[in-house]
Protein backbone atom coordinates (compact mmCIF):
# COMPACT_ATOMS: atom_id res chain seq x y z
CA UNK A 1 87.79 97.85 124.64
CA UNK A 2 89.34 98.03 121.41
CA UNK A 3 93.10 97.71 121.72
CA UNK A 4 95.61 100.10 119.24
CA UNK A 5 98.47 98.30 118.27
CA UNK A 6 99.38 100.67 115.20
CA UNK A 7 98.73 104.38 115.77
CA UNK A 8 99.29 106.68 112.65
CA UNK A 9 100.34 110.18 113.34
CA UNK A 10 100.55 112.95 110.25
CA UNK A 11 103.03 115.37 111.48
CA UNK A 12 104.55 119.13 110.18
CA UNK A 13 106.45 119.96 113.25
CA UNK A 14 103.77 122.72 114.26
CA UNK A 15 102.74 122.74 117.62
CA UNK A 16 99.51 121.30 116.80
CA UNK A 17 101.28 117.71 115.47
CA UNK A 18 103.62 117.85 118.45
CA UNK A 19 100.74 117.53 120.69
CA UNK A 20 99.46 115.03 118.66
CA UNK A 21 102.22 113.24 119.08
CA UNK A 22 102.53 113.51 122.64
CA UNK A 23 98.94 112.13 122.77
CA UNK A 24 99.54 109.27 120.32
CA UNK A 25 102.74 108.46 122.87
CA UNK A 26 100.53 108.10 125.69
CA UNK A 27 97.95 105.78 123.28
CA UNK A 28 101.01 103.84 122.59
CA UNK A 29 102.12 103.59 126.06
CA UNK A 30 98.85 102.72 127.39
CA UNK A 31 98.63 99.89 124.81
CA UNK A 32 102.10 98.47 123.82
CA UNK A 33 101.76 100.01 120.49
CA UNK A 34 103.83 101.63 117.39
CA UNK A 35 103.55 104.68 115.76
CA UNK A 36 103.88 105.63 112.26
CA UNK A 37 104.73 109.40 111.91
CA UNK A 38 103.44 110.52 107.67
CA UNK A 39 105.13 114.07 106.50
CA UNK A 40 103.29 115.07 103.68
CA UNK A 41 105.64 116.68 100.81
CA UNK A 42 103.63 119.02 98.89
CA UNK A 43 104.19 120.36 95.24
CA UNK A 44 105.28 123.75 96.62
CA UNK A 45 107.29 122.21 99.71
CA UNK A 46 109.28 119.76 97.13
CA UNK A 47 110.12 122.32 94.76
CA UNK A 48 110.93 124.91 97.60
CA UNK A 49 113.45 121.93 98.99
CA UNK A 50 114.74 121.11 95.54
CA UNK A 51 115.78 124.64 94.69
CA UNK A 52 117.03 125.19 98.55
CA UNK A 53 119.31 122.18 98.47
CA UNK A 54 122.36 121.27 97.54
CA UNK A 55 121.84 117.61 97.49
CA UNK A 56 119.23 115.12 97.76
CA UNK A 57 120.61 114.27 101.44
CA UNK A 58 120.09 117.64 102.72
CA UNK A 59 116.37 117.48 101.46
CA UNK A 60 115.67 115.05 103.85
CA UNK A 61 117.68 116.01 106.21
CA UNK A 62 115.59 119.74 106.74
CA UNK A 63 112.59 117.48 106.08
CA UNK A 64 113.57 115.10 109.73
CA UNK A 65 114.86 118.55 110.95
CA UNK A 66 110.80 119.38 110.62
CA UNK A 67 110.05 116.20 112.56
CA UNK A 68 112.66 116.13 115.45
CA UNK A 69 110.40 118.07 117.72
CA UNK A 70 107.53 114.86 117.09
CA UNK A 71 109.84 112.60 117.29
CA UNK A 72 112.05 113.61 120.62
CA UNK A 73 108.62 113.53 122.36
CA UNK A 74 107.50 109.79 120.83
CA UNK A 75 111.25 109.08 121.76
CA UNK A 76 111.19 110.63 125.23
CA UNK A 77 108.09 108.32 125.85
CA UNK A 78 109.57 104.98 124.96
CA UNK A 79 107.82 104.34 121.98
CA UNK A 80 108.51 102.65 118.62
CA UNK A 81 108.44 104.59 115.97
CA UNK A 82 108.69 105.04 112.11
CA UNK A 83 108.99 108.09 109.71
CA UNK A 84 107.67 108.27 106.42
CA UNK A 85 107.84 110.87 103.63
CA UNK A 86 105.08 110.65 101.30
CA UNK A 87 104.11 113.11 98.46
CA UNK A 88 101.02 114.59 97.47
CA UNK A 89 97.88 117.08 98.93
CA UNK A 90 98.14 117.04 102.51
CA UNK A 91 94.54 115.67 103.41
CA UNK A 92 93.66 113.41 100.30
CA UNK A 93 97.52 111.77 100.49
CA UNK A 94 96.81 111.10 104.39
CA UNK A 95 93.64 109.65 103.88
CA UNK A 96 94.75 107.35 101.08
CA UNK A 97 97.71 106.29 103.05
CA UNK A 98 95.92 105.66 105.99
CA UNK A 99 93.51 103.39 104.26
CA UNK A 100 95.69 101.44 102.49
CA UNK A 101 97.68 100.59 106.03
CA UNK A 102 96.58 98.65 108.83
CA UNK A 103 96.38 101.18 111.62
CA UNK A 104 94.33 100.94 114.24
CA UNK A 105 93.68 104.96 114.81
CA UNK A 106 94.87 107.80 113.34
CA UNK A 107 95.78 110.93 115.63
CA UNK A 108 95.87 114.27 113.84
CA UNK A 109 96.53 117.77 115.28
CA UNK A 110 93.51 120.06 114.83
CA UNK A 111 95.56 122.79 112.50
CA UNK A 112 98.95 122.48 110.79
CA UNK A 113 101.26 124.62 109.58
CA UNK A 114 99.64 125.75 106.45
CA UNK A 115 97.32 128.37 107.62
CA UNK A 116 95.91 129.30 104.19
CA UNK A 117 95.19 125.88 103.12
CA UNK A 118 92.76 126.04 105.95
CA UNK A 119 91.25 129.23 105.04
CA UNK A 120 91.24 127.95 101.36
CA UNK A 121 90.56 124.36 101.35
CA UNK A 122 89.09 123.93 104.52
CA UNK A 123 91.53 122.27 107.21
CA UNK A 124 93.03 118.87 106.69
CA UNK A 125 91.99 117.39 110.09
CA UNK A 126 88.40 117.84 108.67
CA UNK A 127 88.98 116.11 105.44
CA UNK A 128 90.40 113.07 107.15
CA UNK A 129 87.67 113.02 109.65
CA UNK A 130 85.47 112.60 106.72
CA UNK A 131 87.40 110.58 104.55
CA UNK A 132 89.20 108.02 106.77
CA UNK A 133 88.39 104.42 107.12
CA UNK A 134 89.70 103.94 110.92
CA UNK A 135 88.66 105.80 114.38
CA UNK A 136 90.82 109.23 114.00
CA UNK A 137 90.92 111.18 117.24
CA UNK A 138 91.68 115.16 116.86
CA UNK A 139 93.80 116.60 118.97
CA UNK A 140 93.06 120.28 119.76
């Protein structure tokens, strides 16, 4: 059996990450592992923050605001946990972070937030199903 020490989790605060996270908790438990949680700034989201804020700290602040549903449920579980802000296109920065990491599996929710980049674009869960190097499990 293949043991998961590092467990990365992309996360948006939908409902769709949050049970995500609640299943990469129960991974973690199971295992004695960590989690990394990866929010994915956009172009649009950064500038939308930017303009919205008054300083730099209140970015990230309504950025971990987005989070602290994930996180209170990797928390409630006992788990270690990171957060990390990265910037770029949801699916191809996810994939390129997760392969440059050593995680063990990567556990995505099946739909985020952005409901016409899945219309568009086709949905993120999909394109790092394809492009991933590691097992990725998809939470529906």
């Amino acid at each position: 059996m293949r043991m998961f020490k590092r467990i990365l989790v992309p996360a948006d605060g939908s409902d769709h990450s949050c049970r995500a996270a609640e299943y990469a908790a129960n991974l973690a438990q199971t295992f004695s592992a960590t989690i990394m949680i990866v929010y994915v700034v956009d172009g649009t989201t950064a500038k939308t923050d930017v303009l919205a804020a008054n300083s730099k700290y209140e970015v990230e602040k309504k950025r971990k605001d987005k989070l602290a549903p994930v996180m209170e449920l990797i928390e409630k579980a006992g788990v270690t946990y990171e957060t990390r802000f990265i910037h770029g296109v949801p699916g191809p920065a996810i994939v390129k972070f997760a392969n440059e990491g050593k995680y063990d599996c990567l556990v995505v929710g099946s739909r985020g937030l952005n409901r016409l980049q899945t219309m568009v674009l086709g949905s993120v869960s999909h394109k790092v199903v394809k492009r991933a190097n590691l097992p990725v499990l998809v939470v529906k």
